[in-house]
Protein backbone atom coordinates (compact mmCIF):
# COMPACT_ATOMS: atom_id res chain seq x y z
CA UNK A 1 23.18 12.85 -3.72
CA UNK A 2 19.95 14.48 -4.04
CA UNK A 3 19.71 13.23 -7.49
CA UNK A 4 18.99 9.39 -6.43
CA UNK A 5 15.45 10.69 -5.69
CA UNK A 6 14.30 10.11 -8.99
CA UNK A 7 15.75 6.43 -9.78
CA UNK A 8 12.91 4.53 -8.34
CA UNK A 9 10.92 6.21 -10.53
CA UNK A 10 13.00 6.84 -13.41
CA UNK A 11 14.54 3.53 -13.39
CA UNK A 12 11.51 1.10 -13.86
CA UNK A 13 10.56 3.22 -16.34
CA UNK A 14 13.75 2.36 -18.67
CA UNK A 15 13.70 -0.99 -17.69
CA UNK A 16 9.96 -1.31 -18.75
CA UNK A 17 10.86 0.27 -22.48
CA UNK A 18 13.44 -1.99 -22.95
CA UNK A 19 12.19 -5.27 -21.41
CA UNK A 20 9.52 -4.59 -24.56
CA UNK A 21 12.02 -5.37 -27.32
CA UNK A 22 12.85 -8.77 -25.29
CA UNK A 23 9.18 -9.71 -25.52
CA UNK A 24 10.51 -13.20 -26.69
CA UNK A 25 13.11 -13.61 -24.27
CA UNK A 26 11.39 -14.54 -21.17
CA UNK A 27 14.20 -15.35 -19.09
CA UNK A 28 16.27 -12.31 -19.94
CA UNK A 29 12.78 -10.84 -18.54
CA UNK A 30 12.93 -12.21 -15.51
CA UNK A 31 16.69 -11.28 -15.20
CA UNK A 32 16.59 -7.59 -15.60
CA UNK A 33 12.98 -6.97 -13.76
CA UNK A 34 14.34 -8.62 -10.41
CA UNK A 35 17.76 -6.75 -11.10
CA UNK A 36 16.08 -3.98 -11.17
CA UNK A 37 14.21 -4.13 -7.90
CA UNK A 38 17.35 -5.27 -6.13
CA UNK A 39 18.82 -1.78 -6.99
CA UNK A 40 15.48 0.52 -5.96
CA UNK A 41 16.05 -1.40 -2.76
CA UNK A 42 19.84 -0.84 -2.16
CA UNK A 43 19.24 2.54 -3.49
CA UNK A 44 16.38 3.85 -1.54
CA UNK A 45 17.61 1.98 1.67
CA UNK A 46 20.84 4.26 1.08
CA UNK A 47 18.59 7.47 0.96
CA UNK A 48 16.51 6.82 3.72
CA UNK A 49 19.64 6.70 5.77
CA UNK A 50 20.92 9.68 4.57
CA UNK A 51 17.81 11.29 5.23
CA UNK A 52 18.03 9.90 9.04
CA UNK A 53 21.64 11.67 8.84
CA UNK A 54 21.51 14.73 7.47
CA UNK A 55 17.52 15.57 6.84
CA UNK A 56 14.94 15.95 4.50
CA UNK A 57 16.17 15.62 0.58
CA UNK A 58 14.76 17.83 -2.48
CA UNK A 59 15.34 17.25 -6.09
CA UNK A 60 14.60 20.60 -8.23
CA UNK A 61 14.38 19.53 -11.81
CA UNK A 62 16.28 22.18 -14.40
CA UNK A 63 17.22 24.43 -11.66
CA UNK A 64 13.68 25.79 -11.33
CA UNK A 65 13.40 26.42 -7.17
CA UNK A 66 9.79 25.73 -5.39
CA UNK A 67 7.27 26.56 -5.38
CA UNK A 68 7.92 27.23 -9.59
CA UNK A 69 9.34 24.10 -10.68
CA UNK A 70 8.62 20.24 -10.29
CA UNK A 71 10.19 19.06 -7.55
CA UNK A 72 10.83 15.48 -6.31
CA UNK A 73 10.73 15.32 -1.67
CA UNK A 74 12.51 12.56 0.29
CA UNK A 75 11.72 12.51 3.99
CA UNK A 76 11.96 9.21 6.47
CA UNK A 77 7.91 8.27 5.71
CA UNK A 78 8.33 8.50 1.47
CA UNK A 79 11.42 6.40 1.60
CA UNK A 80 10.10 3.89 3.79
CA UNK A 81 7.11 2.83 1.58
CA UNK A 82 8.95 3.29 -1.03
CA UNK A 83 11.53 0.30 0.55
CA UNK A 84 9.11 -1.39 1.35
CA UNK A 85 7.21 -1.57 -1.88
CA UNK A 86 10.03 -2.72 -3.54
CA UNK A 87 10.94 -5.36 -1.12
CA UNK A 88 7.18 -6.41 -1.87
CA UNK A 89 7.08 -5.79 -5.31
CA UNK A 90 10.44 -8.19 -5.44
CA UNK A 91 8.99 -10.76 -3.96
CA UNK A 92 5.71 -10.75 -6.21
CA UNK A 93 8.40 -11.16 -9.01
CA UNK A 94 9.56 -14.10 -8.29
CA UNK A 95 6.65 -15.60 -7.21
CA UNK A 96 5.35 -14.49 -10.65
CA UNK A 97 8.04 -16.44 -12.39
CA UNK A 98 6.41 -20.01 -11.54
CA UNK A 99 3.23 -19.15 -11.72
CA UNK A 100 2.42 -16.14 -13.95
CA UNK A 101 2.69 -18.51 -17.47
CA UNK A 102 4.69 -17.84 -20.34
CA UNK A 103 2.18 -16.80 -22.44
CA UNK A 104 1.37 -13.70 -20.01
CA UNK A 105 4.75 -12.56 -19.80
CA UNK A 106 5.13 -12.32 -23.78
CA UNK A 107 2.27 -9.43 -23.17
CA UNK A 108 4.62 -7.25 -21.46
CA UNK A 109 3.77 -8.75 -17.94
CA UNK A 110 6.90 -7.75 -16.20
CA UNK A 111 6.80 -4.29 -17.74
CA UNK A 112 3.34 -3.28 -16.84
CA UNK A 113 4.75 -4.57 -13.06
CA UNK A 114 7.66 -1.66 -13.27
CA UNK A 115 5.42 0.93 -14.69
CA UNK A 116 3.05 0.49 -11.82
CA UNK A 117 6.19 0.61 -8.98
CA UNK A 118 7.14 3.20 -11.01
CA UNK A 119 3.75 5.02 -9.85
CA UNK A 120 3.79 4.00 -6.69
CA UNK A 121 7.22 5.44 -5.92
CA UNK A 122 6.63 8.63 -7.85
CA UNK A 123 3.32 9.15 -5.65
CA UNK A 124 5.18 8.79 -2.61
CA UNK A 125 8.53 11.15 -3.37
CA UNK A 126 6.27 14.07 -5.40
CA UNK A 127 6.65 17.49 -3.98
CA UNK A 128 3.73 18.49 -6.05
CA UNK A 129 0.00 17.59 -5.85
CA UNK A 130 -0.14 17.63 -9.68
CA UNK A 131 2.49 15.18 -10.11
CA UNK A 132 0.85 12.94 -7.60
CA UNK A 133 -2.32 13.12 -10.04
CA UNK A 134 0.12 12.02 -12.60
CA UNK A 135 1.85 9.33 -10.74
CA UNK A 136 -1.28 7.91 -10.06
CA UNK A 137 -2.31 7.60 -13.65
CA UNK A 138 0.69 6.14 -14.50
CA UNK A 139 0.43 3.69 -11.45
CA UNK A 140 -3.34 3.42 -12.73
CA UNK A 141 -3.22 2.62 -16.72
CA UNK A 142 -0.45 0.23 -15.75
CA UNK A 143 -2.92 -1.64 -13.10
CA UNK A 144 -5.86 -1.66 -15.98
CA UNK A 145 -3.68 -3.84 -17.79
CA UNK A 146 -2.87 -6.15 -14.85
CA UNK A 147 -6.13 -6.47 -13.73
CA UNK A 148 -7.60 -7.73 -17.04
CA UNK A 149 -4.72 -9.83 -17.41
CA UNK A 150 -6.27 -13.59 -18.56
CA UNK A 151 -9.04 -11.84 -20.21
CA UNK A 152 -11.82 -14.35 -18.08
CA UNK A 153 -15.14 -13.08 -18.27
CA UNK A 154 -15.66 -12.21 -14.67
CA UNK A 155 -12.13 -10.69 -15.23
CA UNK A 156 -13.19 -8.34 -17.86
CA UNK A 157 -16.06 -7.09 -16.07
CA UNK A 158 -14.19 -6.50 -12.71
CA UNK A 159 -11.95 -4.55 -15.01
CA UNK A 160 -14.38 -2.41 -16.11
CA UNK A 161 -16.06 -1.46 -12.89
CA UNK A 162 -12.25 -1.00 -11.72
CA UNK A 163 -11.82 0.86 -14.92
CA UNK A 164 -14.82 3.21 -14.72
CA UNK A 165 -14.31 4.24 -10.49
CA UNK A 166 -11.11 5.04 -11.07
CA UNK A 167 -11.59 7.24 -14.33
CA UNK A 168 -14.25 9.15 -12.00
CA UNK A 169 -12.05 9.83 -9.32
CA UNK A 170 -9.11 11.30 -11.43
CA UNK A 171 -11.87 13.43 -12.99
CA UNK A 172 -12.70 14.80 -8.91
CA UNK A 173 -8.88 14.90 -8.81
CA UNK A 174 -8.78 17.38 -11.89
CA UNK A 175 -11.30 19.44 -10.51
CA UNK A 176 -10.12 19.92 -7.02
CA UNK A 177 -6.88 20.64 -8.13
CA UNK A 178 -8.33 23.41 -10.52
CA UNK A 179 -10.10 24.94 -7.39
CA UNK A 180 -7.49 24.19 -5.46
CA UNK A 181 -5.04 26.03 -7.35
CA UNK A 182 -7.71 29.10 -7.56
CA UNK A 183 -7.83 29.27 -4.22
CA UNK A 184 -4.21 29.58 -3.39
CA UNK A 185 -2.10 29.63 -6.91
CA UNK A 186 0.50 26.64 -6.20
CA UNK A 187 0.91 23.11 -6.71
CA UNK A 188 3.45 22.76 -4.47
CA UNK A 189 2.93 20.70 -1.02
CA UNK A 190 4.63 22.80 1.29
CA UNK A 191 3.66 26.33 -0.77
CA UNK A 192 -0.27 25.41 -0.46
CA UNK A 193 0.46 24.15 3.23
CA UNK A 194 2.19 28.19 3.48
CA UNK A 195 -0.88 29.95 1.87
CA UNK A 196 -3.33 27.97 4.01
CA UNK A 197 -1.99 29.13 6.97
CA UNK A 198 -1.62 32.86 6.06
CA UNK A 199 -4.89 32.91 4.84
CA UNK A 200 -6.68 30.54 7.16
CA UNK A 201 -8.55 27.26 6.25
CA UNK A 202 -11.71 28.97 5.48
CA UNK A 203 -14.76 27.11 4.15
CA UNK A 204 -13.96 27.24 0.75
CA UNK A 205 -10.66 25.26 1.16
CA UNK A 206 -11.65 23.21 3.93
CA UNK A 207 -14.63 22.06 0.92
CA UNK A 208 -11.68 21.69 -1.28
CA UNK A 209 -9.88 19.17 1.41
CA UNK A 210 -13.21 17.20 1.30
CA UNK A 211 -13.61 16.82 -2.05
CA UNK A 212 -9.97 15.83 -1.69
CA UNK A 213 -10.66 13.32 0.87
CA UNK A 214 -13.74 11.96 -1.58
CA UNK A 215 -10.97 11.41 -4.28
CA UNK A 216 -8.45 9.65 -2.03
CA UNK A 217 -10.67 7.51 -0.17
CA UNK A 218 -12.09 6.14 -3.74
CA UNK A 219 -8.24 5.13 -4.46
CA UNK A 220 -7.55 3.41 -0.63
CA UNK A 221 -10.92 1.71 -0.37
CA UNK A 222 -12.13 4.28 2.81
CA UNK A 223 -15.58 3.49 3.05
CA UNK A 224 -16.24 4.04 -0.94
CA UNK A 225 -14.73 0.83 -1.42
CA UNK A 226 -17.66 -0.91 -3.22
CA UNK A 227 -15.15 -2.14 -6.08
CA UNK A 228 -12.82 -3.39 -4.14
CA UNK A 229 -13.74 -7.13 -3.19
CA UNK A 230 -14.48 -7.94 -7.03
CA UNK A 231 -11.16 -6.13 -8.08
CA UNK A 232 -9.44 -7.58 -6.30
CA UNK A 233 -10.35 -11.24 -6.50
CA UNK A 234 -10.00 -12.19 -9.91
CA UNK A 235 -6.23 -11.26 -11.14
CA UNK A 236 -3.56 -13.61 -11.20
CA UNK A 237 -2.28 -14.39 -7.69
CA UNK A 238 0.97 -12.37 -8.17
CA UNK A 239 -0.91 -9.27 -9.30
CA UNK A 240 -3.75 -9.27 -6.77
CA UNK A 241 -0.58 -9.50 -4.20
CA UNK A 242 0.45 -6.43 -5.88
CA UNK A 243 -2.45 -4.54 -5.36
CA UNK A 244 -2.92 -5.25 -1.96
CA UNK A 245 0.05 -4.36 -1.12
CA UNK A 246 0.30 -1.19 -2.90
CA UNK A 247 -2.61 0.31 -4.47
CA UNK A 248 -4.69 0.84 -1.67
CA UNK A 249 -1.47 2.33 0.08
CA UNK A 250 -0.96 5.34 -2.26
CA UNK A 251 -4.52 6.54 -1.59
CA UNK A 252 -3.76 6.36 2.35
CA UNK A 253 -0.20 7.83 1.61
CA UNK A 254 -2.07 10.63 -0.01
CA UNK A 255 -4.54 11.10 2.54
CA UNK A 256 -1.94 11.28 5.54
CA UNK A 257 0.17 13.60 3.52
CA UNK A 258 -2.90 15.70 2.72
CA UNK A 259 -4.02 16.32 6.19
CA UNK A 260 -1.15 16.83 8.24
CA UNK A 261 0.99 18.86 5.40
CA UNK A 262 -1.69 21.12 3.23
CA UNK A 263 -5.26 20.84 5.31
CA UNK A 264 -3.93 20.48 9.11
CA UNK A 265 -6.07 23.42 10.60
CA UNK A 266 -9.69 21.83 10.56
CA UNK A 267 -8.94 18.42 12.02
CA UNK A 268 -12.54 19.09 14.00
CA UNK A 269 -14.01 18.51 10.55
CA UNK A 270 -12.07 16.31 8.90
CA UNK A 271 -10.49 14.17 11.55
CA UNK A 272 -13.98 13.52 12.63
CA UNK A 273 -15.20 12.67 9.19
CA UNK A 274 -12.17 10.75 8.97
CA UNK A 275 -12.53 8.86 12.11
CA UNK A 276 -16.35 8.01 10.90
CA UNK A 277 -15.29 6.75 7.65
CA UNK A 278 -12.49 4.88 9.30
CA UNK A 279 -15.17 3.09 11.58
CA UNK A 280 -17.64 2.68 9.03
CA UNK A 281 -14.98 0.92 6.86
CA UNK A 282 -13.95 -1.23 9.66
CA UNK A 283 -17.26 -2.71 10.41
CA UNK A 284 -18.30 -3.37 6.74
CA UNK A 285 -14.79 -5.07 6.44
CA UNK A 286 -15.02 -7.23 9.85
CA UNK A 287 -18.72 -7.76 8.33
CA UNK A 288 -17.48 -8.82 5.03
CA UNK A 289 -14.16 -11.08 6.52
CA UNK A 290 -16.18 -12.64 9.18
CA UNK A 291 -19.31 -13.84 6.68
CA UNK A 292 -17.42 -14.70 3.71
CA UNK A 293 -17.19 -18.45 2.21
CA UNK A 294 -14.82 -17.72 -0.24
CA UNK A 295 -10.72 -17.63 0.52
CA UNK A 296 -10.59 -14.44 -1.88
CA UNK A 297 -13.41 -13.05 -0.71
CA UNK A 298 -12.61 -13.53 3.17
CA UNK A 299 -8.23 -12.16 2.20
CA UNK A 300 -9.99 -8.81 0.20
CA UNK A 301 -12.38 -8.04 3.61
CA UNK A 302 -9.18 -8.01 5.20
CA UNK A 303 -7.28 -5.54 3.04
CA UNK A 304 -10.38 -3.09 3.62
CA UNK A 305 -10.29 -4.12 7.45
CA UNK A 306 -6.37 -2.50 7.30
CA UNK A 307 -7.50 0.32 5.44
CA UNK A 308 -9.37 1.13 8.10
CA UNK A 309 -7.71 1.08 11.46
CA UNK A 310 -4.34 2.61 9.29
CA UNK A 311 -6.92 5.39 9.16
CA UNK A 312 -7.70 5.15 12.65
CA UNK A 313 -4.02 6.56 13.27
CA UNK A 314 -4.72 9.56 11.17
CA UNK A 315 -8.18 10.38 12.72
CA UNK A 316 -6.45 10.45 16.33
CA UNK A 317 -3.66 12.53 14.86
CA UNK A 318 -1.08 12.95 17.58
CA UNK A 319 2.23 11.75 17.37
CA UNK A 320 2.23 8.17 19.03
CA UNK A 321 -0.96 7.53 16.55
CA UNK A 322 0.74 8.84 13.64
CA UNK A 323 4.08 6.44 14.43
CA UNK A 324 1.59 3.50 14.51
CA UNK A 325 0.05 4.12 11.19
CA UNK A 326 3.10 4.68 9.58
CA UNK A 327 4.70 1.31 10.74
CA UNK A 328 1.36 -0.17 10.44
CA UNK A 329 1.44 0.50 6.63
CA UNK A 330 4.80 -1.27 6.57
CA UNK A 331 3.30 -4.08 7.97
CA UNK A 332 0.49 -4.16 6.06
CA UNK A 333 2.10 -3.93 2.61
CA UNK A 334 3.90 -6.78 3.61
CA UNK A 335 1.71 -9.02 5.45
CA UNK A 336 -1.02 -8.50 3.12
CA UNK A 337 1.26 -9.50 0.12
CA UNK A 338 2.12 -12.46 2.45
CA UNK A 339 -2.39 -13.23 2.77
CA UNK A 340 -2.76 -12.75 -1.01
CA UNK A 341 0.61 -15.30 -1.89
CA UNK A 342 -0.94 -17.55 0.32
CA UNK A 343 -4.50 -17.64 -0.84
CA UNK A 344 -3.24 -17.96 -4.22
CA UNK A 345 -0.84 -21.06 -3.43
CA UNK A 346 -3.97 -22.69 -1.91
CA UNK A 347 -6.13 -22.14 -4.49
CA UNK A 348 -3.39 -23.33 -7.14
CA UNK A 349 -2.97 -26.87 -4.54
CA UNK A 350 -6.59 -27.51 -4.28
CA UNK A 351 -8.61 -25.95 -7.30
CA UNK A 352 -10.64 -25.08 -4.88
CA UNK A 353 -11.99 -21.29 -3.54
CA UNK A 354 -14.66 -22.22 -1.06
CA UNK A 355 -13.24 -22.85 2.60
CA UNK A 356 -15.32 -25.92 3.19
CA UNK A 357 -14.48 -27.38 0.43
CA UNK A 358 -10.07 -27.49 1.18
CA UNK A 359 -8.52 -29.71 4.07
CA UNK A 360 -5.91 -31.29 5.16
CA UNK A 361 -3.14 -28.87 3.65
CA UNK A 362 -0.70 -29.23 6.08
CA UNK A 363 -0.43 -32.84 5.90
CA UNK A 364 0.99 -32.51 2.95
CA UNK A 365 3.00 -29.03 2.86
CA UNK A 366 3.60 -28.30 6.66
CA UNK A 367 5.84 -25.48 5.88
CA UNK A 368 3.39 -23.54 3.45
CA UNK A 369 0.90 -24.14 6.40
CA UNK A 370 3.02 -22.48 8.93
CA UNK A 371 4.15 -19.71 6.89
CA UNK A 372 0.49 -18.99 6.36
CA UNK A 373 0.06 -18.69 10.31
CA UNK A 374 2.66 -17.11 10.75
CA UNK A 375 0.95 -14.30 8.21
CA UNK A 376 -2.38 -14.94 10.26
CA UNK A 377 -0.63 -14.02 13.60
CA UNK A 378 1.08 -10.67 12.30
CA UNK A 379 -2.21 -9.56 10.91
CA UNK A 380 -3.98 -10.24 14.16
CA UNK A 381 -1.47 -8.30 15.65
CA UNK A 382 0.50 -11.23 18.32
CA UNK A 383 3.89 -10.10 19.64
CA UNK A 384 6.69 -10.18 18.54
CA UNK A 385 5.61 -9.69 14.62
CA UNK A 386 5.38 -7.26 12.75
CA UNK A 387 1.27 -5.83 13.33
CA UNK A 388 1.63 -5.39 17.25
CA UNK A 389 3.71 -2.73 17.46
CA UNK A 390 1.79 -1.04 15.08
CA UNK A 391 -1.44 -1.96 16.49
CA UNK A 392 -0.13 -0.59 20.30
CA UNK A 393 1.20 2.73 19.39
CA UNK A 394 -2.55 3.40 17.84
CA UNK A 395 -3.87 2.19 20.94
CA UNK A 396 -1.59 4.32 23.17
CA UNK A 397 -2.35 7.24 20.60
CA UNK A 398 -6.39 6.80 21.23
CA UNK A 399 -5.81 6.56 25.03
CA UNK A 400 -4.14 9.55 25.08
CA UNK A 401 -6.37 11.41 22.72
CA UNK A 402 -9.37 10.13 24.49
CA UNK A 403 -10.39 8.50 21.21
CA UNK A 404 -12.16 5.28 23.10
CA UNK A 405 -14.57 4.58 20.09
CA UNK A 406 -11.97 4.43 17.48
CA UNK A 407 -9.69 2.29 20.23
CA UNK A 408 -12.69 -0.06 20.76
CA UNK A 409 -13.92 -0.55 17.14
CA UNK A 410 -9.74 -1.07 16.04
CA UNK A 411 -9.38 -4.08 18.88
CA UNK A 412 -13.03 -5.33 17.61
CA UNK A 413 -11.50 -5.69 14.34
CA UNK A 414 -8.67 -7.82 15.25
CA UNK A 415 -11.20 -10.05 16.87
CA UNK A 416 -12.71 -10.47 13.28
CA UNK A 417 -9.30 -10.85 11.35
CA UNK A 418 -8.18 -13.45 13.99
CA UNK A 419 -11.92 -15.21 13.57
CA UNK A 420 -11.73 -14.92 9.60
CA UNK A 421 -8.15 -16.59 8.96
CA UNK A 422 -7.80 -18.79 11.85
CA UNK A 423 -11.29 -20.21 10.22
CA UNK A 424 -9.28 -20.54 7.27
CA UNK A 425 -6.18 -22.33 8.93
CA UNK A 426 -8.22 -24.82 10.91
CA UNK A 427 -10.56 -25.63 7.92
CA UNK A 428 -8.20 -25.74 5.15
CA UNK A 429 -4.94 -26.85 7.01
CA UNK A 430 -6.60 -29.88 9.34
CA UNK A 431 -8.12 -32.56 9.12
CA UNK A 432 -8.60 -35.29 6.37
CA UNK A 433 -6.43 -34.53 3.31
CA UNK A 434 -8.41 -34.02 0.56
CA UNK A 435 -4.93 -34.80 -1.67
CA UNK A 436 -4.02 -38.20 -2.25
CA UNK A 437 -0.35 -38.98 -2.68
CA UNK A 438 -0.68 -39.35 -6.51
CA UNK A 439 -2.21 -35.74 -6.67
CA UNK A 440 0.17 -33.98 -4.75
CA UNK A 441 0.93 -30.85 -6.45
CA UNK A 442 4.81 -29.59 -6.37
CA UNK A 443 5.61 -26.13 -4.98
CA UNK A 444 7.78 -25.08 -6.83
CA UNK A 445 10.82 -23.32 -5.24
CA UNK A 446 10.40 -19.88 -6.23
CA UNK A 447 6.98 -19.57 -4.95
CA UNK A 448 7.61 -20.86 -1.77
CA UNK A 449 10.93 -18.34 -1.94
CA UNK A 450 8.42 -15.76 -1.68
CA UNK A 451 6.74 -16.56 1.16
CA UNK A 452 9.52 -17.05 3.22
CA UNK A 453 11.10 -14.05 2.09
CA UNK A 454 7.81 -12.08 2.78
CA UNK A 455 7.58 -14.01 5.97
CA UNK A 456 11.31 -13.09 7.20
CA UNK A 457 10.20 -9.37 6.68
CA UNK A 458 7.48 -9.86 9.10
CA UNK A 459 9.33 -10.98 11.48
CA UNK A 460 11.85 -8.13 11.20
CA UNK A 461 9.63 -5.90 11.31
CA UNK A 462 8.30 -7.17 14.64
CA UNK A 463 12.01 -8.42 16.43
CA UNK A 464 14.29 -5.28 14.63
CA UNK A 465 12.01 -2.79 16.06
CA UNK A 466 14.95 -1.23 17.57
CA UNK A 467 16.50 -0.80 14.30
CA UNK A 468 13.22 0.69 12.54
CA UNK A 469 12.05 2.86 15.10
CA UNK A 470 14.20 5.74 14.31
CA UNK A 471 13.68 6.29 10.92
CA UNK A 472 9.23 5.83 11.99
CA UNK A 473 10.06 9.03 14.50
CA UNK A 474 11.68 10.56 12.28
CA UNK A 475 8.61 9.99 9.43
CA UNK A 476 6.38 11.09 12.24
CA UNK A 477 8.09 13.89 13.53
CA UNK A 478 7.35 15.68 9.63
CA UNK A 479 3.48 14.42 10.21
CA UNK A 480 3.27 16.20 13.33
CA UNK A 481 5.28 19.66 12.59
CA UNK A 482 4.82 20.13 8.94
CA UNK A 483 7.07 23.11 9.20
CA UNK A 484 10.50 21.07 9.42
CA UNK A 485 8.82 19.73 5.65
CA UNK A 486 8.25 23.41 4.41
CA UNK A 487 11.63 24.26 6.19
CA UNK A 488 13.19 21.55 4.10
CA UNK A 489 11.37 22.37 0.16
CA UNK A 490 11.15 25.95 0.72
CA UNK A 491 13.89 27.82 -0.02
CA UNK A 492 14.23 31.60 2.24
CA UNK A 493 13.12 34.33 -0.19
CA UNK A 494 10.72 32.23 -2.63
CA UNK A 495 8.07 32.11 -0.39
């Protein structure tokens, strides 16, 4: 059973090497890449149930047991992300398919997509910090590709700033996982969590978490997200879904994993600095969403405005805040894939970028215009969707932790994501159509496909609470007691 834990990594993989000798055969393309999504969803829905049933899951590769060998982990929070980026990543598919362009997908579009799930899911099941740093430059090279994709000017240079931060902060990876391993000689998550607390977090390796916490916050856009806005406004509409959705999610992955597995001991430190750089984040994004003119613009403000109360959960650190970042990242990679989708679809209708310059909209597509608010009202967090269940187990984590700041800053920002999209809705959706009848651009049915599908996921997320709490307690349980994680790799005797 165990050995599922490597298809959704292995299996995009394949799939991209052979979708390249059917460079011609678009269709086929198309075919095979959603095929393959629909089986990393039935197959890591199966595990994550299994894991619910009968506990943590370890893969050891060639018989080689921790902390000596590479080594895959499958616990409740992995193999939820890892769902849930393939639900996403599904949907992005298909909108792709109307709207990506022929020409695109003869460059080995859809395989550069599968190589970049494939990073994302190997970053979230890796026992190992090493093959995390090697999951993300898979996940990484693949999103170089994707983000020049058009080869635009303003693309090209976006690409290269993206480029260049990125190549610097795998550099800082390198080198805190050289002192890193110096310090404690493993690799291995739940080893290094061992030797950390034998030996004590002493200044040396609580310097090591911070450089650590430099490297991660580059990838998740917390507070050093500088490249961010320009990044990610000029891809194709399918791929800038993407990386909302994802990218910025395997940096925060990394950094919850980070400090509540292998640097718990000094949360005065670095759940403070945390906590800052959380608030910091927040307040340039609510800045940034709330002053922007541009629909791209005002939808990236909002990915770094999620970036930062997710972090908000991990600065309070008990359990309730923990169980609200975890199912706020759900909602986020799905709601923000939602925002992107539907930014893109108005863009493609209009021509048009600039908020003043759109209106009308749902005169003449009423049901794009209420799947958009119905994305608008998750993000802000209104019962019964998807974001306020998140959004209140934070808030009941601060109150209890006595975190008021953080608590006060994280319902200030949903002030600024309800001002920034509702400005959107009532500008772009009412009043006087700007398209006449003989205009009127066709949706075509897969793109509107993918909103509703991304919009039926909100709304399970918010109604089948019920049905996804377990498997969040469960995810949270590991944050809180990283011993049932070490209980689970570790075997008795190789410690």
């Amino acid at each position: 059973m165990s050995n599922l834990l490597i298809a959704p990594m292995i299996i995009p993989i394949m799939t991209a090497i052979i979708l390249v000798f059917l460079r011609d055969n678009v269709r086929m393309q198309r075919v095979i890449s959603l095929i393959t999504m629909g089986v990393i969803i039935l197959i890591s829905g199966f595990l994550l149930v299994e894991v619910k049933n009968n506990g943590i899951m370890r893969l050891d590769f060639s018989g080689w047991l921790p902390p000596f060998g590479i080594l895959f982990v499958g616990d409740a929070f992995a193999l939820l992300l890892v769902l849930v980026a393939s639900i996403v990543t599904a949907a992005c598919l298909i909108y792709a398919f109307s709207t990506i362009g022929e020409a695109h997908e003869k460059m080995f579009f859809y395989s550069f997509v599968l190589l970049l799930v494939a990073g994302v899911n190997g970053s979230f099941l890796t026992g190992d910090i090493f093959n995390l740093f090697v999951c993300f430059e898979v996940m990484l090279l693949a999103s170089y590709v994707l983000v020049a994709l058009g080869g635009g000017k303003r693309q090209l240079r976006e690409s290269l700033k993206y480029v260049l931060i990125n190549v610097v902060a795998s550099w800082m990876f390198l080198v805190a996982l050289a002192y890193l391993y110096g310090a404690v000689g493993t690799l291995n998550m739940a080893h290094i969590s061992m030797r950390v607390a034998e030996a004590g977090q002493d200044p040396v390796l609580t310097t090591i978490s911070l450089v650590f916490l430099i490297v991660f916050s580059l990838k998740a856009g917390l507070l050093l997200f500088f490249w961010l806005p320009g990044s990610y406004s000029v891809p194709p509409t399918s791929v800038a879904a993407l990386f909302a959705a994802l990218l910025t999610k395997v940096g925060m992955y990394a950094l919850i994993r980070t400090f509540t597995l292998m640097f718990p001991n000094q949360p005065d430190i670095t759940h403070t600095i945390i906590g800052v750089m959380a608030v910091i984040t927040l307040l340039a994004g609510m800045a940034g969403a709330m002053g922007g003119r541009d629909v791209k613009t005002i939808a990236t403000y909002n990915v770094i405005i999620g970036v930062g109360f997710i972090m908000i959960g991990l600065a309070i650190g008990n359990e309730q805040a923990l169980m609200g970042a975890v199912y706020y990242l759900m909602h986020d990679m799905v709601a923000k894939a939602l925002l992107f989708l539907c930014i893109g679809m108005m863009v493609y209708l209009t021509g048009e970028t600039i908020v003043k310059n759109m209106s009308g909209l749902i005169r003449n597509y009423p049901l794009f215009g209420w799947l958009y608010f119905l994305g608008l009202c998750a993000l802000v967090g209104i019962p019964p969707l998807s974001g306020f269940i998140g959004k209140v187990l934070i808030g009941q984590g601060a109150i209890a932790g006595g975190d008021y700041i953080l608590l006060i800053v994280g319902f200030l920002s949903s002030i600024a994501v309800l001002y920034s999209l509702l400005r959107i809705f009532l500008a772009s959706f009412f009043g006087e159509t700007i398209i006449v009848m003989e205009d009127e651009v066709p949706i075509r049915k897969g793109m509107m496909g993918s909103l509703v599908l991304l919009a039926a996921c909100v709304i399970f997320l918010g109604l089948g609470a019920n049905y996804i709490m377990p498997f969040v307690e469960a995810a949270a349980a590991v944050l809180v007691d990283p011993s049932i994680y070490i209980d689970a790799v570790m075997p008795q005797g190789n410690e």
